[in-house]
PDB file of N, CA and C in Angstrom:
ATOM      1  N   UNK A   1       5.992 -11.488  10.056  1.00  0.00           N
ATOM      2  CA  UNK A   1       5.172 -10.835   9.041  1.00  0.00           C
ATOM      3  C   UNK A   1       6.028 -10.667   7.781  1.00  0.00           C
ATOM      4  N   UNK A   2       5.549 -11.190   6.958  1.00  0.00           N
ATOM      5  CA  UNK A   2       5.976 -10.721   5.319  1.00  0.00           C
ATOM      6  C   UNK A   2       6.064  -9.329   5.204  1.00  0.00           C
ATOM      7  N   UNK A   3       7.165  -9.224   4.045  1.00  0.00           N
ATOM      8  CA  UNK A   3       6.841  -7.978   3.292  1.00  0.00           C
ATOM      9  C   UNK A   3       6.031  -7.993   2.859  1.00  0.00           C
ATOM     10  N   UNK A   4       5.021  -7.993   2.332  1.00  0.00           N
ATOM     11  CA  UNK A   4       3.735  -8.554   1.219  1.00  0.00           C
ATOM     12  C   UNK A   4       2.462  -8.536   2.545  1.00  0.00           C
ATOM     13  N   UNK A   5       2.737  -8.694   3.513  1.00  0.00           N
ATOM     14  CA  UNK A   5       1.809  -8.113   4.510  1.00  0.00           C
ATOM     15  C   UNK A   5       2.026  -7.271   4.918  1.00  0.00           C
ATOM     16  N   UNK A   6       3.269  -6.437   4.877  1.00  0.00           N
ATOM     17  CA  UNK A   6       3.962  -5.300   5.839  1.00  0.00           C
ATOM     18  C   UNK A   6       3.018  -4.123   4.782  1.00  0.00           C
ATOM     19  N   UNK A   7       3.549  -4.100   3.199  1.00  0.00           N
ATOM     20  CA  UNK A   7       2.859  -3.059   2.508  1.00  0.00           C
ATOM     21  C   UNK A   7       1.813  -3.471   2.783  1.00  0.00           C
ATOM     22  N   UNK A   8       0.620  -4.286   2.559  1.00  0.00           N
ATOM     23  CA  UNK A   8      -0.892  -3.993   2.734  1.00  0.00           C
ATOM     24  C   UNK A   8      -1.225  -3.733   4.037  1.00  0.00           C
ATOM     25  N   UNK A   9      -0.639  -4.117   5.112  1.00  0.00           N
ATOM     26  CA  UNK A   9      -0.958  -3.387   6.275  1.00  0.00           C
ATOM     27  C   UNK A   9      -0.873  -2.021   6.109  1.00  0.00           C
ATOM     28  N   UNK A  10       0.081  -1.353   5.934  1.00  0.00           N
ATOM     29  CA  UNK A  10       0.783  -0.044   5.996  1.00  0.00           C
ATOM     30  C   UNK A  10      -0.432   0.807   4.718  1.00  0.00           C
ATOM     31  N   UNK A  11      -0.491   0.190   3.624  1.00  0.00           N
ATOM     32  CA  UNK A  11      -1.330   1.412   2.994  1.00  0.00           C
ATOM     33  C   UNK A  11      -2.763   0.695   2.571  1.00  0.00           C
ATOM     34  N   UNK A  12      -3.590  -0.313   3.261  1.00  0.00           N
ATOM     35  CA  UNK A  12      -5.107   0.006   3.064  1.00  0.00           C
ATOM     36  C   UNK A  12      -5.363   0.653   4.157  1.00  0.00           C
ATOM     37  N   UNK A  13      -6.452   1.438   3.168  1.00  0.00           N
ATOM     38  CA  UNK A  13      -7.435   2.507   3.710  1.00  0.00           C
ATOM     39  C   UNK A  13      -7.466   3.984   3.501  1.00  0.00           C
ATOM     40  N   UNK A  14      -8.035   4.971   3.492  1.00  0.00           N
ATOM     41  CA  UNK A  14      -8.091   5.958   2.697  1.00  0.00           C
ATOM     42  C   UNK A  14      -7.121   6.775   2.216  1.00  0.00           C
ATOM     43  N   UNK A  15      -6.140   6.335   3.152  1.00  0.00           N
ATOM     44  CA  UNK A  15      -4.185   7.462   2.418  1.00  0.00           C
ATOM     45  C   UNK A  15      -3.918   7.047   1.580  1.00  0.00           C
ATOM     46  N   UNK A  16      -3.002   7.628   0.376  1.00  0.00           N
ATOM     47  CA  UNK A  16      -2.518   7.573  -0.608  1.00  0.00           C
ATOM     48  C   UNK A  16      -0.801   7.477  -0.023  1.00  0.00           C
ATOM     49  N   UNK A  17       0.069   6.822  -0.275  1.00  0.00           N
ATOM     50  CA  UNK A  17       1.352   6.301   0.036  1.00  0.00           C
ATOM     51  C   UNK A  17       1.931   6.458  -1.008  1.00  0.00           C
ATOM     52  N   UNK A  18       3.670   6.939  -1.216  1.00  0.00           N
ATOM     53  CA  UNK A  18       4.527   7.278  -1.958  1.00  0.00           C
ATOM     54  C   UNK A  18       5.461   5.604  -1.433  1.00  0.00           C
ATOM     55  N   UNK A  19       6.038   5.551  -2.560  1.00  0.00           N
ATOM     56  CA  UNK A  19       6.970   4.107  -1.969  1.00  0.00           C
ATOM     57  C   UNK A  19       8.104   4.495  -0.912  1.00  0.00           C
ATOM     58  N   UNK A  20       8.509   5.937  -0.685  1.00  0.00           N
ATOM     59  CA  UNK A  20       9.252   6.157   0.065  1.00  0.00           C
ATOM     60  C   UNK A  20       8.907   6.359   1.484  1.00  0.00           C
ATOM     61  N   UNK A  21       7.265   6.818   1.903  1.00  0.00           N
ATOM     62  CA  UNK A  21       6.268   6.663   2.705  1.00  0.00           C
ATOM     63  C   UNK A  21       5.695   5.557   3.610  1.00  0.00           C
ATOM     64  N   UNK A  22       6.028   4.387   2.212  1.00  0.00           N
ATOM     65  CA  UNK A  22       5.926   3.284   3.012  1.00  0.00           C
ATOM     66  C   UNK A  22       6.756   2.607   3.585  1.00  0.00           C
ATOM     67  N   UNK A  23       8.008   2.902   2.939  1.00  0.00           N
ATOM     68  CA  UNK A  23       9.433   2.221   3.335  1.00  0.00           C
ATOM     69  C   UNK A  23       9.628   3.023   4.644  1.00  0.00           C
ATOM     70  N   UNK A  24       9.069   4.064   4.943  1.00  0.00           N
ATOM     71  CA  UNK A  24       9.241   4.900   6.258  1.00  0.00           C
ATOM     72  C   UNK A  24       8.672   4.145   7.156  1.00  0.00           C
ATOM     73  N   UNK A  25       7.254   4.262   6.896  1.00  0.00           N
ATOM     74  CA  UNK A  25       6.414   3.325   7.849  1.00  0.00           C
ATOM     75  C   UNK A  25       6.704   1.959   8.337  1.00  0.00           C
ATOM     76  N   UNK A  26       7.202   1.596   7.503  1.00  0.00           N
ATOM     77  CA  UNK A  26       7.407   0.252   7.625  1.00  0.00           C
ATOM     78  C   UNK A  26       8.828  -0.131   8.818  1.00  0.00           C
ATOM     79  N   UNK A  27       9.927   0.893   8.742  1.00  0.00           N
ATOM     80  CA  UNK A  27      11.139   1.227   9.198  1.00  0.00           C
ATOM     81  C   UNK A  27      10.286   1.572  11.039  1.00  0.00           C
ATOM     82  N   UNK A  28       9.092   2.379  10.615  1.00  0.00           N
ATOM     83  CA  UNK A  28       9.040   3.089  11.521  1.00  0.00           C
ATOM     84  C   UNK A  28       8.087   1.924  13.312  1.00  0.00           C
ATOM     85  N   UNK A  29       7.278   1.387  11.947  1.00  0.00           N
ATOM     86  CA  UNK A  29       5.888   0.474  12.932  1.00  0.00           C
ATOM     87  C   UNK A  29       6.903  -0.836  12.864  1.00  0.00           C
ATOM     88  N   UNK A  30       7.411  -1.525  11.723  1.00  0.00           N
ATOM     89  CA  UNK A  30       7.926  -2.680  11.809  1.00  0.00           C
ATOM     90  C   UNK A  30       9.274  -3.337  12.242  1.00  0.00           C
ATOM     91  N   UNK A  31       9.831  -2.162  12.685  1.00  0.00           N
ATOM     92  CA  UNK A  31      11.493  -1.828  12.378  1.00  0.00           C
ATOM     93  C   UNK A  31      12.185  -2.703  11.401  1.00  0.00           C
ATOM     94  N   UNK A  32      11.830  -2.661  10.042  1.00  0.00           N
ATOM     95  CA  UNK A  32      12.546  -3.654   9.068  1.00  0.00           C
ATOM     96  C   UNK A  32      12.391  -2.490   8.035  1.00  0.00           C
ATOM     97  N   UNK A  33      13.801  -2.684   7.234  1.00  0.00           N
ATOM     98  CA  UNK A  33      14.410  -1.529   6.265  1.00  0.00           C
ATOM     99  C   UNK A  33      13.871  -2.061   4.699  1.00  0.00           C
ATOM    100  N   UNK A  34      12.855  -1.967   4.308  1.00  0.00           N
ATOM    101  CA  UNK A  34      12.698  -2.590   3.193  1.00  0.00           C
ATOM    102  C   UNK A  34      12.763  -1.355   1.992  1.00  0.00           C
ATOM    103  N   UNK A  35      12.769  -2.000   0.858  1.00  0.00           N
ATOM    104  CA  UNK A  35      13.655  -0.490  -0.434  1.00  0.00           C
ATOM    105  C   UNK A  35      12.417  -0.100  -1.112  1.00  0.00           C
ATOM    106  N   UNK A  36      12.046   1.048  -2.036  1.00  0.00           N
ATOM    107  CA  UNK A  36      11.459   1.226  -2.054  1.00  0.00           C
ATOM    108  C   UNK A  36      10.804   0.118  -3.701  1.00  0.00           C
ATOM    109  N   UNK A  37      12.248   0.091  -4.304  1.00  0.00           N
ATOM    110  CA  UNK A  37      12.181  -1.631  -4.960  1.00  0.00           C
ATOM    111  C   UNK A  37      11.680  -2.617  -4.754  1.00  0.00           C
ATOM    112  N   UNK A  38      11.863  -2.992  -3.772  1.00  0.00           N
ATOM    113  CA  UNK A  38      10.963  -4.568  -3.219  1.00  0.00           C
ATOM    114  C   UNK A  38       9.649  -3.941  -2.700  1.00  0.00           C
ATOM    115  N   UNK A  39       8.940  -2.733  -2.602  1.00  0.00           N
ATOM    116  CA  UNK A  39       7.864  -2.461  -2.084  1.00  0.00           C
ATOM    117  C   UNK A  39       6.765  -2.062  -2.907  1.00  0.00           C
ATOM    118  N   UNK A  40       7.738  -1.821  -4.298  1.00  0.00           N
ATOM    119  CA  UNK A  40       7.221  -1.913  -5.539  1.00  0.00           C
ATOM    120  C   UNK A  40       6.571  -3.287  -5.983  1.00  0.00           C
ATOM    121  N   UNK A  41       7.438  -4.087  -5.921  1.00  0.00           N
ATOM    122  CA  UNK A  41       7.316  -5.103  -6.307  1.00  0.00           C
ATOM    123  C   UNK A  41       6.372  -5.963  -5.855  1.00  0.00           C
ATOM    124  N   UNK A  42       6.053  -5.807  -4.652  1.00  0.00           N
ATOM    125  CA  UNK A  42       5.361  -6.506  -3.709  1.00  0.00           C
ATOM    126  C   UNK A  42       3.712  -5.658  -4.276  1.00  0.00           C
ATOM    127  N   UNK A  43       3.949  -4.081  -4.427  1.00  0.00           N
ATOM    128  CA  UNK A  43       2.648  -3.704  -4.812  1.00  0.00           C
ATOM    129  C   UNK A  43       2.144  -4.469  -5.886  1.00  0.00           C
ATOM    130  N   UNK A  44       2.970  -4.910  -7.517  1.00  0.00           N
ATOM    131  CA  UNK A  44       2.882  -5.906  -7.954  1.00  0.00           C
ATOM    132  C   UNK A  44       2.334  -7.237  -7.783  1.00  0.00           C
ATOM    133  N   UNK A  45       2.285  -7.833  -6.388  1.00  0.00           N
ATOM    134  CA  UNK A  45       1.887  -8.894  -6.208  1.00  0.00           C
ATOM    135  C   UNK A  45       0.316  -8.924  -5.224  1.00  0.00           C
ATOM    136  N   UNK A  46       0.169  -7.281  -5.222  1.00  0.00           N
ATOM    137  CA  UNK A  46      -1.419  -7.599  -4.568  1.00  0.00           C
ATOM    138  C   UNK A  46      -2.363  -8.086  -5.622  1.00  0.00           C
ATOM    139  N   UNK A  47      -3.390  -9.204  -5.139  1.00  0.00           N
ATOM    140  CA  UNK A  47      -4.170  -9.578  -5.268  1.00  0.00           C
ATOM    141  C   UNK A  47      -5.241  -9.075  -4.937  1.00  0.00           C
ATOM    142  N   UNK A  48      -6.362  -8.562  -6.631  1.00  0.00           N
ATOM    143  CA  UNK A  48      -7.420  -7.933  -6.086  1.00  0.00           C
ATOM    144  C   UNK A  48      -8.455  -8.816  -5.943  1.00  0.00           C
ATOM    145  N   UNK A  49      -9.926  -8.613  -5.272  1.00  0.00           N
ATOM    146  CA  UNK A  49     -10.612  -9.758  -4.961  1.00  0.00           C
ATOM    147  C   UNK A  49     -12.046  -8.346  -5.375  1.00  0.00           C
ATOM    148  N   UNK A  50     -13.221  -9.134  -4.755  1.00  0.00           N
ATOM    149  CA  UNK A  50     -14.794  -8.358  -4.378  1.00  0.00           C
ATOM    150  C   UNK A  50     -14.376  -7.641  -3.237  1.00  0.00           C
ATOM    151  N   UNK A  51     -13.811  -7.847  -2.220  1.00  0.00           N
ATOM    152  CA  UNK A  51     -13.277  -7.188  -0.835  1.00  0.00           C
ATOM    153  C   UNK A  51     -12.093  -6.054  -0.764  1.00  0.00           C
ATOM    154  N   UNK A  52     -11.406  -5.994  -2.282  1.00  0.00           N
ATOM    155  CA  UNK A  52     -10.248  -5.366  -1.977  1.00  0.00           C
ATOM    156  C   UNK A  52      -9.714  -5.117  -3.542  1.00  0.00           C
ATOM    157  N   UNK A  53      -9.554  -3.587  -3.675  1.00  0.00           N
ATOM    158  CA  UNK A  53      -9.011  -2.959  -4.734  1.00  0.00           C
ATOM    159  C   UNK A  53      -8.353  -2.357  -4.464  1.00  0.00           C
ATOM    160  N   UNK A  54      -7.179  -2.398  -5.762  1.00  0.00           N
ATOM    161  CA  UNK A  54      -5.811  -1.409  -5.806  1.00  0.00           C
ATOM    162  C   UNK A  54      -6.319   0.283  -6.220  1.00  0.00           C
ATOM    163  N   UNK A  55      -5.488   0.668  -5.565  1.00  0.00           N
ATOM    164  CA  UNK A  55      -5.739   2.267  -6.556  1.00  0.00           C
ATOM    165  C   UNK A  55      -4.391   2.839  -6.689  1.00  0.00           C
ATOM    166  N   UNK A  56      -3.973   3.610  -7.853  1.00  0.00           N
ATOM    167  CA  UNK A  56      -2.774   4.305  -7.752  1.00  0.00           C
ATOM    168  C   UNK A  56      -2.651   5.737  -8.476  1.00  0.00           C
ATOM    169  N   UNK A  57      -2.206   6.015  -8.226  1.00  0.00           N
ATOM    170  CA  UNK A  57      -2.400   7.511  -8.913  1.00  0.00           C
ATOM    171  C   UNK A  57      -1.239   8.765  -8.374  1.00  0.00           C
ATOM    172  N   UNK A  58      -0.789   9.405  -9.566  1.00  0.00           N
ATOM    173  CA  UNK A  58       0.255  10.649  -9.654  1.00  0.00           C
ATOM    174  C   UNK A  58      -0.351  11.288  -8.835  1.00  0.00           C
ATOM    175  N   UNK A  59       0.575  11.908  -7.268  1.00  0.00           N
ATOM    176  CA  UNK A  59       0.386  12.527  -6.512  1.00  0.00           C
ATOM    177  C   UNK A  59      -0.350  14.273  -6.983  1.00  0.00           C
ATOM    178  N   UNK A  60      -1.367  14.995  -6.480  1.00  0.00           N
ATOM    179  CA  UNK A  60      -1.478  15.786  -7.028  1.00  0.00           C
ATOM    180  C   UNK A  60      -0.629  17.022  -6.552  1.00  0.00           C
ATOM    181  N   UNK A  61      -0.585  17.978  -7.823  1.00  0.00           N
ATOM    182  CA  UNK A  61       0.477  18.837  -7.940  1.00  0.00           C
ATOM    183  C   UNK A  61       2.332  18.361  -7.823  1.00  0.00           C
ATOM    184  N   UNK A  62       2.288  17.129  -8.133  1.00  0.00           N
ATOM    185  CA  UNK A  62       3.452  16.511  -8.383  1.00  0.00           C
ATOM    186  C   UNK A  62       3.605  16.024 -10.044  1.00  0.00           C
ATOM    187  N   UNK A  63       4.757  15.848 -10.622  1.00  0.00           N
ATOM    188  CA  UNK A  63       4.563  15.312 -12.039  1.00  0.00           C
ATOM    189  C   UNK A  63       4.275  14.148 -12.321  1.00  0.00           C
ATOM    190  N   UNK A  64       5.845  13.612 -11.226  1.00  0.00           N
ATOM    191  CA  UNK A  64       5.838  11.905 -11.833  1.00  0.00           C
ATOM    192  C   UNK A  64       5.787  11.119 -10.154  1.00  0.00           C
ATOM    193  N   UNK A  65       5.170  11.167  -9.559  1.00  0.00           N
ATOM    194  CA  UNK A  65       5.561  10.753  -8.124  1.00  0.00           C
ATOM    195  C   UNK A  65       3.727  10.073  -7.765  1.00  0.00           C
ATOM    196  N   UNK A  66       4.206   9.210  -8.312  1.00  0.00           N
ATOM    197  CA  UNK A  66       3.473   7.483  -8.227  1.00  0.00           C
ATOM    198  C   UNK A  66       2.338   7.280  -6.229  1.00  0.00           C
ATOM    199  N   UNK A  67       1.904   7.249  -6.079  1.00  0.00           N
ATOM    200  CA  UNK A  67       0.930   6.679  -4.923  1.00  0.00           C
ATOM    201  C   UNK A  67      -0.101   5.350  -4.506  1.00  0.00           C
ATOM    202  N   UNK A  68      -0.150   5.101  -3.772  1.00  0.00           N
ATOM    203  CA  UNK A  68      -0.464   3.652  -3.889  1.00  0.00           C
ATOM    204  C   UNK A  68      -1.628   3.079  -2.686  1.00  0.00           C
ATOM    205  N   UNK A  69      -2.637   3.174  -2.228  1.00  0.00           N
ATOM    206  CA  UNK A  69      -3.293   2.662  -1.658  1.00  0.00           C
ATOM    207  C   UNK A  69      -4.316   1.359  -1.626  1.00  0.00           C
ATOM    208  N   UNK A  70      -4.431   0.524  -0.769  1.00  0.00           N
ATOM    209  CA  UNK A  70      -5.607  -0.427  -0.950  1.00  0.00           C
ATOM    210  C   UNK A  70      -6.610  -0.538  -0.102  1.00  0.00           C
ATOM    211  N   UNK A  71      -8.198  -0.513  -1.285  1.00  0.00           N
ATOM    212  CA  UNK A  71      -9.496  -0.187  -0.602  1.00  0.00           C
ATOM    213  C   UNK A  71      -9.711  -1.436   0.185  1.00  0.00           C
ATOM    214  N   UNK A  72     -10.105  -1.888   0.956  1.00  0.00           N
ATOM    215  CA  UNK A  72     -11.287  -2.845   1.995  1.00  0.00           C
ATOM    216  C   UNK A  72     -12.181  -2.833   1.999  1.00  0.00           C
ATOM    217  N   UNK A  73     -13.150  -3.493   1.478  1.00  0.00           N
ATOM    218  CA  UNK A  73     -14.707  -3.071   1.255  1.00  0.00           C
ATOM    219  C   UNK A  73     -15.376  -4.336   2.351  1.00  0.00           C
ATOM    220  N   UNK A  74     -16.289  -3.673   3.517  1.00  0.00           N
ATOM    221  CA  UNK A  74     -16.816  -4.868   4.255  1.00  0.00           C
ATOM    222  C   UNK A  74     -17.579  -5.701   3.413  1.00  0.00           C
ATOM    223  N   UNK A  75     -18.131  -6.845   4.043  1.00  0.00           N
ATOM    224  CA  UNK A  75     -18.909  -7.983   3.092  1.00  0.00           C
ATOM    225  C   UNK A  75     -20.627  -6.856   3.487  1.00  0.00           C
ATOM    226  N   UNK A  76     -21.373  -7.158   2.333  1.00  0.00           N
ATOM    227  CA  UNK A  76     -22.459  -6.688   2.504  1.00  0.00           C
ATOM    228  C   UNK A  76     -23.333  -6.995   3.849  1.00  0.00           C
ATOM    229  N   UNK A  77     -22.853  -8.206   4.121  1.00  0.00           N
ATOM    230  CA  UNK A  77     -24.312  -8.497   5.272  1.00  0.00           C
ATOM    231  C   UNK A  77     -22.729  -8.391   6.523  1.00  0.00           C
ATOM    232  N   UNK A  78     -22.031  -7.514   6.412  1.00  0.00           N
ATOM    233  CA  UNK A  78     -21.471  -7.056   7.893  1.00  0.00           C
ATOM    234  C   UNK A  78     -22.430  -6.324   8.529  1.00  0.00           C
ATOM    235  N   UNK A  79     -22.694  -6.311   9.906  1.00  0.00           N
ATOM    236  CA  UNK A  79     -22.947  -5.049  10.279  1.00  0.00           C
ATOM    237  C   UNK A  79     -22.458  -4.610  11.783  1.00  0.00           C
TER     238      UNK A  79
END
């Protein structure tokens, strides 16, 4: 598994993720030490589509502390 699959595994779906959050997770489910630099970076390289949007947003009641999740939207005629 890629890094670049490791973050979108780790934060789609309704949590909001700190880069240090994910570098946990990732340590934790994947056992691979990735920084919170390259996890940045990689957030950088998601690709949004009709199926899948970025969201990010200043943690609340925090100043500067960045969050990062990605939505999954099923196809309409799932059921």
């Amino acid at each position: 598994m890629t890094q670049q699959e490791r973050l979108e595994e780790i934060i789609s779906g309704p949590e909001y993720w700190s880069l240090e959050e994910i570098c946990h997770a990732s340590r934790m489910i994947f056992k691979k030490l990735d920084t919170p630099a390259a996890m940045s970076a990689r957030w950088r390289n998601v690709v949004e589509g009709p199926n899948k949007t970025k969201h990010k947003r200043i943690r609340p009641g925090a100043k500067r502390l960045w969050e990062y999740r990605i939505e999954i939207k099923s196809a309409a005629n799932d059921d």
